[in-house]
Protein backbone atom coordinates (compact mmCIF):
# COMPACT_ATOMS: atom_id res chain seq x y z
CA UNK A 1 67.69 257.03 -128.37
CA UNK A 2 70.18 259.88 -128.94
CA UNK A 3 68.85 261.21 -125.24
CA UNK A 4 70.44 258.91 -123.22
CA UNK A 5 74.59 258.19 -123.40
CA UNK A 6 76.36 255.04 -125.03
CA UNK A 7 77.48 253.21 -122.20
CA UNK A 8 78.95 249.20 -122.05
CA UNK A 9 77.64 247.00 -119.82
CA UNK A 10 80.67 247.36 -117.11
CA UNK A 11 79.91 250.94 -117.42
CA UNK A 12 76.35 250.56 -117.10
CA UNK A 13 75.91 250.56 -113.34
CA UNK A 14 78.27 253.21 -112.79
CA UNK A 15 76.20 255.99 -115.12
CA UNK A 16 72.72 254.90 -113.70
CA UNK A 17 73.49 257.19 -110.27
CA UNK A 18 74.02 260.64 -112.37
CA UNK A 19 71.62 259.81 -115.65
CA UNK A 20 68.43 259.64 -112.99
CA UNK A 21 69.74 262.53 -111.44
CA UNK A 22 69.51 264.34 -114.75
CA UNK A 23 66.66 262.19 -116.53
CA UNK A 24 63.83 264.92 -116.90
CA UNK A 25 65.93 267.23 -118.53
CA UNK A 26 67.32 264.15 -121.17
CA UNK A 27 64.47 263.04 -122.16
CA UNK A 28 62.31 266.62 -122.96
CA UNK A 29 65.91 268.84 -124.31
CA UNK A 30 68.03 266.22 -125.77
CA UNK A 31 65.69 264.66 -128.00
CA UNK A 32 65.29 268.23 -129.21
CA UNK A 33 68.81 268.98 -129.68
CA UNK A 34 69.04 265.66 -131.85
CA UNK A 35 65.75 267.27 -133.58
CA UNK A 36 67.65 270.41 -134.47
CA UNK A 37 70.87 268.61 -135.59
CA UNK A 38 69.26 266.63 -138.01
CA UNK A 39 68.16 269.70 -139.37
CA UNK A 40 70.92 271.43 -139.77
CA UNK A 41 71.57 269.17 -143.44
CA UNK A 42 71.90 265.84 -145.06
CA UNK A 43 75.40 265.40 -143.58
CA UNK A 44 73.73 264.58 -140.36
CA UNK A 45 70.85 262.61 -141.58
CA UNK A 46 70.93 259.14 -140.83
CA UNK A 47 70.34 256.13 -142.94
CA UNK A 48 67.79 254.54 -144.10
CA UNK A 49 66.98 251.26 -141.90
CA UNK A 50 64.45 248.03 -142.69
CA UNK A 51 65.45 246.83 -138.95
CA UNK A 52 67.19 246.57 -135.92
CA UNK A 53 70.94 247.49 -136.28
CA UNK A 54 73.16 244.31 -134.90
CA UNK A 55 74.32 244.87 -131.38
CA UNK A 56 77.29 243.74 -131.71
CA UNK A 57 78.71 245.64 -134.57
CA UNK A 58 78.11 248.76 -131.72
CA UNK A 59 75.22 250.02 -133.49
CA UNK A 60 70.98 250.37 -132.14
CA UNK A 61 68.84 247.46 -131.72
CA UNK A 62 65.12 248.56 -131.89
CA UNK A 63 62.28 246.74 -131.19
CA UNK A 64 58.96 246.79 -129.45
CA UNK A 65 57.93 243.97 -126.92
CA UNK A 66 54.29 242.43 -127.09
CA UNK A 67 53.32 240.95 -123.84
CA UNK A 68 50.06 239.61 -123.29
CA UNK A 69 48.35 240.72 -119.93
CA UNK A 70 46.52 237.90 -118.92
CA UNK A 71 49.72 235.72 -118.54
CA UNK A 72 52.52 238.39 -118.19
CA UNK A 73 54.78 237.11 -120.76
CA UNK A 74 56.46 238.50 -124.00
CA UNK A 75 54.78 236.85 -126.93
CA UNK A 76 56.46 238.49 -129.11
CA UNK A 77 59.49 241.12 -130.15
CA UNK A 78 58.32 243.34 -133.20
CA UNK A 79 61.08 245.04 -135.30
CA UNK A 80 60.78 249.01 -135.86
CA UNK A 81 62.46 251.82 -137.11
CA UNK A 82 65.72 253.27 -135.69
CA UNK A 83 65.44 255.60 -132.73
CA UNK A 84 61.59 255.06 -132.10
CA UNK A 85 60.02 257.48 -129.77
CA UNK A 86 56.22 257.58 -129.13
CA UNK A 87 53.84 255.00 -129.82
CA UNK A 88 49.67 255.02 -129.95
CA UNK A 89 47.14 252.05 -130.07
CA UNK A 90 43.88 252.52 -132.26
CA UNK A 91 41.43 249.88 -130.22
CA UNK A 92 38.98 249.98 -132.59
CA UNK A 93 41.36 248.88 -135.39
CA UNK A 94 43.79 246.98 -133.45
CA UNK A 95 46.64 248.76 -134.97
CA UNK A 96 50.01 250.12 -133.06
CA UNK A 97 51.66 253.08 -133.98
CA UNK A 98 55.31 253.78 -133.77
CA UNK A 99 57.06 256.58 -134.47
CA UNK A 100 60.83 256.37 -135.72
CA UNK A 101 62.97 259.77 -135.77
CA UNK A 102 65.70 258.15 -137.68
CA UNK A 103 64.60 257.51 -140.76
CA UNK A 104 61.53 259.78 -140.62
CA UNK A 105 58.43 257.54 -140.65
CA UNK A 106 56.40 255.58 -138.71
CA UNK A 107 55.78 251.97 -137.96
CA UNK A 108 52.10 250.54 -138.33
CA UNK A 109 52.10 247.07 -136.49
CA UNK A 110 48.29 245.16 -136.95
CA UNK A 111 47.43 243.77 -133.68
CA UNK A 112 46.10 240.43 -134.58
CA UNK A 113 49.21 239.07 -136.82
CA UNK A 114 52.11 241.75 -135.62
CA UNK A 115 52.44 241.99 -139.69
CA UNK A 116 54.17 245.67 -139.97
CA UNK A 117 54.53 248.18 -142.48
CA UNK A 118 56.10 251.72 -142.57
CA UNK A 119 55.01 254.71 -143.73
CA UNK A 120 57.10 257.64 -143.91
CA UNK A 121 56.62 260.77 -142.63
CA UNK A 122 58.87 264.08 -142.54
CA UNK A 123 62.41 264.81 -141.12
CA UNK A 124 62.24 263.65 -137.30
CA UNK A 125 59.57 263.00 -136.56
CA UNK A 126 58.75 263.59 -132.66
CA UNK A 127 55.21 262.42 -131.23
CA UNK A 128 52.22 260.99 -132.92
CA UNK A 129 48.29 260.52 -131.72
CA UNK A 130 45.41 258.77 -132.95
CA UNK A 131 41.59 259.91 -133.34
CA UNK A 132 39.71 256.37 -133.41
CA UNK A 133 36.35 257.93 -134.29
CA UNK A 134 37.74 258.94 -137.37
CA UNK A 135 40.65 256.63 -137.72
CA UNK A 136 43.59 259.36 -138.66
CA UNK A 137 47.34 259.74 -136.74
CA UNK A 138 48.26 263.04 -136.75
CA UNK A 139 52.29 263.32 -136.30
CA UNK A 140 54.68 266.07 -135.46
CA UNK A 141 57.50 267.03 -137.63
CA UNK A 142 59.31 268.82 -135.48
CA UNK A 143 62.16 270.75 -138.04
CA UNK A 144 59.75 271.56 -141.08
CA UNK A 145 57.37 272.73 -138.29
CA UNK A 146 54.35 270.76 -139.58
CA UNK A 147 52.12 267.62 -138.98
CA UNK A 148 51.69 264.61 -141.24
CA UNK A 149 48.24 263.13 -141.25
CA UNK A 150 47.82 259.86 -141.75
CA UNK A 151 44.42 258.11 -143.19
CA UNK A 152 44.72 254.72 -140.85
CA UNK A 153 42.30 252.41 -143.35
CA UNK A 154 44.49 253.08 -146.30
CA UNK A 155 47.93 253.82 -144.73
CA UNK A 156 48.11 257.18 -147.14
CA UNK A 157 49.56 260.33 -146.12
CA UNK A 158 46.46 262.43 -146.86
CA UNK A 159 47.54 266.21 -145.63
CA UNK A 160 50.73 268.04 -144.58
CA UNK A 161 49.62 270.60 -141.82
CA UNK A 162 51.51 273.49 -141.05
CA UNK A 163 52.04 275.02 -137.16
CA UNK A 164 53.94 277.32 -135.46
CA UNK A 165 57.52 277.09 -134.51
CA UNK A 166 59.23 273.21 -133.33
CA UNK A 167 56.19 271.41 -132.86
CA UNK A 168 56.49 268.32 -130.33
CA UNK A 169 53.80 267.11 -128.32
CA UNK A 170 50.23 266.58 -129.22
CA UNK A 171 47.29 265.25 -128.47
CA UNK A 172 43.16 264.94 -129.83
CA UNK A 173 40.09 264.91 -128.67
CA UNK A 174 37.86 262.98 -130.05
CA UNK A 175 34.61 263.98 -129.23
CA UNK A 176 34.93 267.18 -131.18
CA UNK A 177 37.53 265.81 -133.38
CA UNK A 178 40.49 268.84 -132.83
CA UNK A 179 44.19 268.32 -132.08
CA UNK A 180 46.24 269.89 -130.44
CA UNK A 181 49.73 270.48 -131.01
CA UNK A 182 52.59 272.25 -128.74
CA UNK A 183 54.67 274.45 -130.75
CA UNK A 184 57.88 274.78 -128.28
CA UNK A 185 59.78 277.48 -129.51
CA UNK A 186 56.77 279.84 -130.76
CA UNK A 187 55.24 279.21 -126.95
CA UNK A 188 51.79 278.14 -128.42
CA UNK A 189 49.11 275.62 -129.43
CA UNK A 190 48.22 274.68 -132.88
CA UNK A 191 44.81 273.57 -133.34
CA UNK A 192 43.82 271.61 -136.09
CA UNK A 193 39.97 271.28 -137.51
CA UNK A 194 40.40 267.20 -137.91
CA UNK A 195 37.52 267.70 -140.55
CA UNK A 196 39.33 270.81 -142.48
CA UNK A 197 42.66 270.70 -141.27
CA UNK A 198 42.51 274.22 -140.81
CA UNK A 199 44.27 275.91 -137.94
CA UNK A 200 43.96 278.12 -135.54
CA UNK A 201 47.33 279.47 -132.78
CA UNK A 202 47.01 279.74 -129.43
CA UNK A 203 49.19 281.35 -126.43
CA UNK A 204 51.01 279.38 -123.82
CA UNK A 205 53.62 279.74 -121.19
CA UNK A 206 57.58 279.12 -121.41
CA UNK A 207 58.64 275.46 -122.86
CA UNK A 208 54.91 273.77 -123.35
CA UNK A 209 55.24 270.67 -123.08
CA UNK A 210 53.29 267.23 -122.51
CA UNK A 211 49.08 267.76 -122.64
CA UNK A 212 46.25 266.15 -121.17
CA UNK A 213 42.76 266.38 -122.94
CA UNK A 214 39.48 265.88 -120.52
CA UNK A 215 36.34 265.19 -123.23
CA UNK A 216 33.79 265.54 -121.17
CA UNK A 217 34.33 269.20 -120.14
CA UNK A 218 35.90 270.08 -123.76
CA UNK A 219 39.37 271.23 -121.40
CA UNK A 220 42.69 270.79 -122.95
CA UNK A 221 45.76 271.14 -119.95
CA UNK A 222 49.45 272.17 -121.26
CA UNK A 223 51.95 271.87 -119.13
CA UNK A 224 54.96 274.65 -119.12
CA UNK A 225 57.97 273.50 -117.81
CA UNK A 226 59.59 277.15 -118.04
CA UNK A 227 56.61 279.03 -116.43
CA UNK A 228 56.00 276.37 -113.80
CA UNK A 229 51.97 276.42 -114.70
CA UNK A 230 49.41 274.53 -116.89
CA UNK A 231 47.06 276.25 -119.98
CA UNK A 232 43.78 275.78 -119.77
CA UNK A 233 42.49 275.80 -122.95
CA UNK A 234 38.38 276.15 -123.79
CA UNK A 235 37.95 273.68 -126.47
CA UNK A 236 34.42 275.47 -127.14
CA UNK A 237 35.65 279.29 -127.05
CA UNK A 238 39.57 279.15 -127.03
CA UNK A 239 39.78 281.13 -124.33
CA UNK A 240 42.89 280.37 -121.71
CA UNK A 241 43.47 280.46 -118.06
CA UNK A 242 46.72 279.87 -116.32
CA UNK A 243 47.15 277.93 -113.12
CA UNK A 244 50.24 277.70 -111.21
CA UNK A 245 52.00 274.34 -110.09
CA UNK A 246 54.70 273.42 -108.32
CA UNK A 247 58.34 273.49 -109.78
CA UNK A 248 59.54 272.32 -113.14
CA UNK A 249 55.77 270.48 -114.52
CA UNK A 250 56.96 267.70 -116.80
CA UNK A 251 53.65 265.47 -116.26
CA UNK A 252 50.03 265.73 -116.60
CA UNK A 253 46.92 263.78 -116.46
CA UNK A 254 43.05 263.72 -116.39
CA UNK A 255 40.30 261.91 -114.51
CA UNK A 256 37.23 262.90 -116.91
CA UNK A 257 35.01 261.51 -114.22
CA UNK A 258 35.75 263.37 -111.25
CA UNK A 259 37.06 266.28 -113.84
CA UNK A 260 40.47 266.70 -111.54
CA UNK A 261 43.52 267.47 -113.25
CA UNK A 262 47.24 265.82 -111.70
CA UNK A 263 50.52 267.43 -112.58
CA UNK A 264 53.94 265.82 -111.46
CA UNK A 265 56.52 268.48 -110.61
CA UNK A 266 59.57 267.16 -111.01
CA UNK A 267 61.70 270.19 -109.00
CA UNK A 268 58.71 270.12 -105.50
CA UNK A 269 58.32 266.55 -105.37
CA UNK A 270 54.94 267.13 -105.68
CA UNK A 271 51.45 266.66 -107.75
CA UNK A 272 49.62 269.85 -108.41
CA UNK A 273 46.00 268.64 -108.07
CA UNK A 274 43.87 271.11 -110.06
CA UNK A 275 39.86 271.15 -109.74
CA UNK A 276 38.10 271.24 -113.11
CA UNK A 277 35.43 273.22 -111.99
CA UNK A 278 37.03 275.90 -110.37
CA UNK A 279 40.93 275.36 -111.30
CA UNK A 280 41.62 275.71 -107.48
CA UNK A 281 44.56 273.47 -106.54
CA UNK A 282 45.60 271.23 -103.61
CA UNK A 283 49.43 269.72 -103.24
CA UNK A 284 50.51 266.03 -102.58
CA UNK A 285 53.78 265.87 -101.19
CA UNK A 286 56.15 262.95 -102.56
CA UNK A 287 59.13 261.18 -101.13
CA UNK A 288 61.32 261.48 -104.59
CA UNK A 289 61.14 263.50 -107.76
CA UNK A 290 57.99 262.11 -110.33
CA UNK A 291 58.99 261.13 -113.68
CA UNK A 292 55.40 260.49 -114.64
CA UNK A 293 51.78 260.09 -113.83
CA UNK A 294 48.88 257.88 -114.89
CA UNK A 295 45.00 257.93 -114.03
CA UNK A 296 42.78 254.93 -113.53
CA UNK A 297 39.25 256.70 -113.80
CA UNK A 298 37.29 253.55 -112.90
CA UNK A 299 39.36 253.30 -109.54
CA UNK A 300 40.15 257.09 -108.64
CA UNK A 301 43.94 255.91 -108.23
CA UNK A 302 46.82 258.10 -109.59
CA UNK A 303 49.79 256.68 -110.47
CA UNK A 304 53.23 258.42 -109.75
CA UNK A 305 56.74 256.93 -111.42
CA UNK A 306 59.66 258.08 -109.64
CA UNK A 307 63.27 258.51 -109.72
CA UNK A 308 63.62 256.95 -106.27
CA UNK A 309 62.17 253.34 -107.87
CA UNK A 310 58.90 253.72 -105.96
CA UNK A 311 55.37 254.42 -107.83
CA UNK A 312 53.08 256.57 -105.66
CA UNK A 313 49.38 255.46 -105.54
CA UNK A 314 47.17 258.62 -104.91
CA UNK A 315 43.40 257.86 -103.72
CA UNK A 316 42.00 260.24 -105.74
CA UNK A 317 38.95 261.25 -102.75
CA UNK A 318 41.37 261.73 -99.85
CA UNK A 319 44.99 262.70 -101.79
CA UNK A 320 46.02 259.96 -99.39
CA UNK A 321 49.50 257.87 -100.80
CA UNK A 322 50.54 254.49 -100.69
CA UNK A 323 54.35 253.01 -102.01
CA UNK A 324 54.79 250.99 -104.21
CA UNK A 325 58.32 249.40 -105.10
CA UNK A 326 59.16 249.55 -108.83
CA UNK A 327 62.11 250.17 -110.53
CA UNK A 328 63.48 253.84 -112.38
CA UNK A 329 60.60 254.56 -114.34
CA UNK A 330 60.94 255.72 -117.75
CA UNK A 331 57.07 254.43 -119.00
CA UNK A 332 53.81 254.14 -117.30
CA UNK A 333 50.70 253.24 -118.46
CA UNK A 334 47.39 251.37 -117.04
CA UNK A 335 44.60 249.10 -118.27
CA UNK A 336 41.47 250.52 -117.17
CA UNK A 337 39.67 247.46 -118.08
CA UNK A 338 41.50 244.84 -115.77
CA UNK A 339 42.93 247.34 -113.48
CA UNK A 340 47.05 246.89 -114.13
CA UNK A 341 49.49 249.38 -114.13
CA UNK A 342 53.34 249.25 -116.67
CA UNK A 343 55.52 250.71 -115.13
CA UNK A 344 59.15 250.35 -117.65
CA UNK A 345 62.31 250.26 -115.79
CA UNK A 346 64.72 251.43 -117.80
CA UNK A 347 68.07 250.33 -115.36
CA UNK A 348 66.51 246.96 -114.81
CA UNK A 349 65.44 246.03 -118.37
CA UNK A 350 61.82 245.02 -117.25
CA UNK A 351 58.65 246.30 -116.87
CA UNK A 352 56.78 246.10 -113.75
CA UNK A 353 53.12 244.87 -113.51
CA UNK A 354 50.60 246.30 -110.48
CA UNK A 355 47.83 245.11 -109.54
CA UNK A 356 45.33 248.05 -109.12
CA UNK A 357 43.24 246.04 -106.55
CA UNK A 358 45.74 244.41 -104.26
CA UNK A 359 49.18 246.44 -104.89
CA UNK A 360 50.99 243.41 -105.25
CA UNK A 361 53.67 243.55 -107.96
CA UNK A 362 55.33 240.84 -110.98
CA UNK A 363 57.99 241.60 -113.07
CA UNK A 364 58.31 240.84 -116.99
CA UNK A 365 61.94 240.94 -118.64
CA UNK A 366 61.67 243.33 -121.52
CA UNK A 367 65.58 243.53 -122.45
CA UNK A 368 67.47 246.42 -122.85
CA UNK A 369 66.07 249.81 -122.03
CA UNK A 370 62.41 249.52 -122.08
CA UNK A 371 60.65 252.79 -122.58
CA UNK A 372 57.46 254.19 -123.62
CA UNK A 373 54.21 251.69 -123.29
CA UNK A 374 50.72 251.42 -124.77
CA UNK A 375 47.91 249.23 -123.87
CA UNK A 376 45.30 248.16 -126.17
CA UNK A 377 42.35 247.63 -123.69
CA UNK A 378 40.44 245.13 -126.01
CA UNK A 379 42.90 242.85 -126.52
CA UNK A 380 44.72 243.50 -123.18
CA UNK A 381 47.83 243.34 -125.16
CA UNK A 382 50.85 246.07 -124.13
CA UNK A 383 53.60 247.37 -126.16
CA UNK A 384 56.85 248.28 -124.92
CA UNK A 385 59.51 250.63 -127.04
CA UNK A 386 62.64 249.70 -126.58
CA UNK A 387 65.10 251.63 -127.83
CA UNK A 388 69.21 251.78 -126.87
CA UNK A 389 72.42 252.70 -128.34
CA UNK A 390 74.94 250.19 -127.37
CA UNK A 391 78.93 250.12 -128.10
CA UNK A 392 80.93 246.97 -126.60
């Protein structure tokens, strides 16, 4: 990705110290400053690209890792588009999603044959989510200030939907069938009818940011990273409340069980635990600075990535923390269904696999910077982004 610098492999080791120092800040405001400078005209738009770029002419290699979690090994290494960023798994279709800034479209891989095809999308695109009740991807286009929706049986662009102001994060809930989209600059939330694609705008705090959706109370949570609180959003009135957190928010989570709320604050080395019911909030203290967070609801175990290479397990009755050695966390993700936690470490090139019962740890080689991961729970099959700009 554009986010992080070109480095060579004797220089490798010396940037690691500073770039974890810095990493919250790369990975939300540089990938927006690339955003904005492909904008700016075609002089700065990059080419179009059918696969990885050779490593060794200096260029990107891009690829996504398939490794199969009943044996922990990489069965196979998936080509997508240059510079991908986000990716989403439809279960019920056994499809991956992948979306690729550079060119502007986004990589469909089917599940049972890793056959892919591309469909494109608008300049940079930025994040993409799936509704698998009604089998659509909705992604952000974050310079035209829209979303592409994508009909997942037919791989058609079926609507163009406008939003507010630099659009980046989003997410759906199903059960009612809305997304929700954070428009950064515009400090606000999109929602989108899924049935109508009509829209409706919504206030937020300073630099909205990632979301967390809870269906069983109809709750959406936005994080602002400028305000240093979450939205609450009403999915059934659109009314808003604001809770505080704890410095600099940059992760957020739901258990839909318990209907608690975790938020990783990046400057308190903390987690903001918010009550559903009430939106009264407790604070568990960290050793190092969270990168991200993950909830297992059929365990009541949060799941804390670090810069410190540690992941924090949080028993979700007493706020009580175990350690867990991992490496410097870029991706995390669990399995609900066999109780295994990713964690991607992006300065060790390998993804770490927890146990969720016993805390015991293996490690799978991904190769070069391995970052965002999905899980498709049916298959138990994960998928690891990898992207990297390398120059020898």
């Amino acid at each position: 990705m554009k986010c992080l610098p070109q480095v060579t492999p004797r220089r490798r080791k010396r940037n690691q110290q500073w770039l974890w120092l810095i990493l919250p800040c790369m990975l939300w405001l540089l990938a927006s400053f690339a955003a904005r400078v492909g904008a700016e005209g075609p002089a700065n738009a990059a080419p179009t690209i059918s696969g990885p770029r050779n490593p060794a002419g200096g260029e990107a290699t891009s690829n996504v890792v398939v490794i199969d979690g009943t044996t922990n090994t990489v069965v196979a290494k998936i080509t997508s588009g240059y510079m991908p960023l986000r990716a989403a798994v439809n279960p019920a279709t056994n499809k991956i999603y992948v979306v690729n800034m550079d060119p502007a479209d986004v990589t469909v891989i089917d599940g049972a044959t890793n056959a892919t095809r591309r469909i494109s999308t608008i300049k940079r695109p930025f994040d993409l989510a799936v509704n698998p009740a009604t089998n659509r991807i909705y992604v952000t286009n974050t310079p035209s200030d829209t979303v592409t929706v994508i009909d997942g049986l037919t791989n058609v662009v079926t609507a163009t939907v406008s939003t507010q102001s630099y659009p980046r994060t989003l997410a759906v809930n199903q059960a009612t069938n809305k997304i929700y989209v954070v428009n950064r600059d515009s400090r606000s939330v999109t929602v989108i009818d899924g049935a109508t694609n009509k829209t409706i705008t919504l206030s937020t705090g300073i630099d909205a940011g990632p979301m967390a959706v809870n269906p069983a109370t109809n709750k959406i949570y936005v994080v602002n990273m400028g305000s240093d609180s979450v939205t609450v959003i009403d999915g059934a009135t659109n009314a808003t409340a604001t809770v505080q957190t704890g410095k600099y928010p940059l992760a957020i989570d739901v258990n839909p069980v318990t209907n608690t709320i975790y938020v990783a604050n990046s400057g308190g080395n903390n987690i903001t635990v918010i009550d559903g019911a009430t939106n009264a909030t407790k604070t568990v203290a960290l050793r190092t600075s969270p990168t991200d967070i993950v909830v297992n609801p059929k365990t009541n175990r949060v799941y804390v990535s670090s810069l410190g290479a540690k992941v924090t397990v949080i028993d979700g009755v007493t706020n009580g923390t175990t350690t867990i050695r991992a490496g410097a966390a870029w991706g995390l993700t669990v399995n609900p269904m066999t109780n295994k936690v990713y964690v991607a470490n992006t300065d060790s090139d390998n993804l770490t696999v927890i146990d969720g019962t016993t805390n015991k740890t293996k490690t799978v080689s991904t190769g070069f910077e391995p970052g965002p991961i999905v899980v498709n729970p049916e298959t138990n099959m994960i998928y690891v982004v990898r992207a990297a700009i390398i120059r020898d």
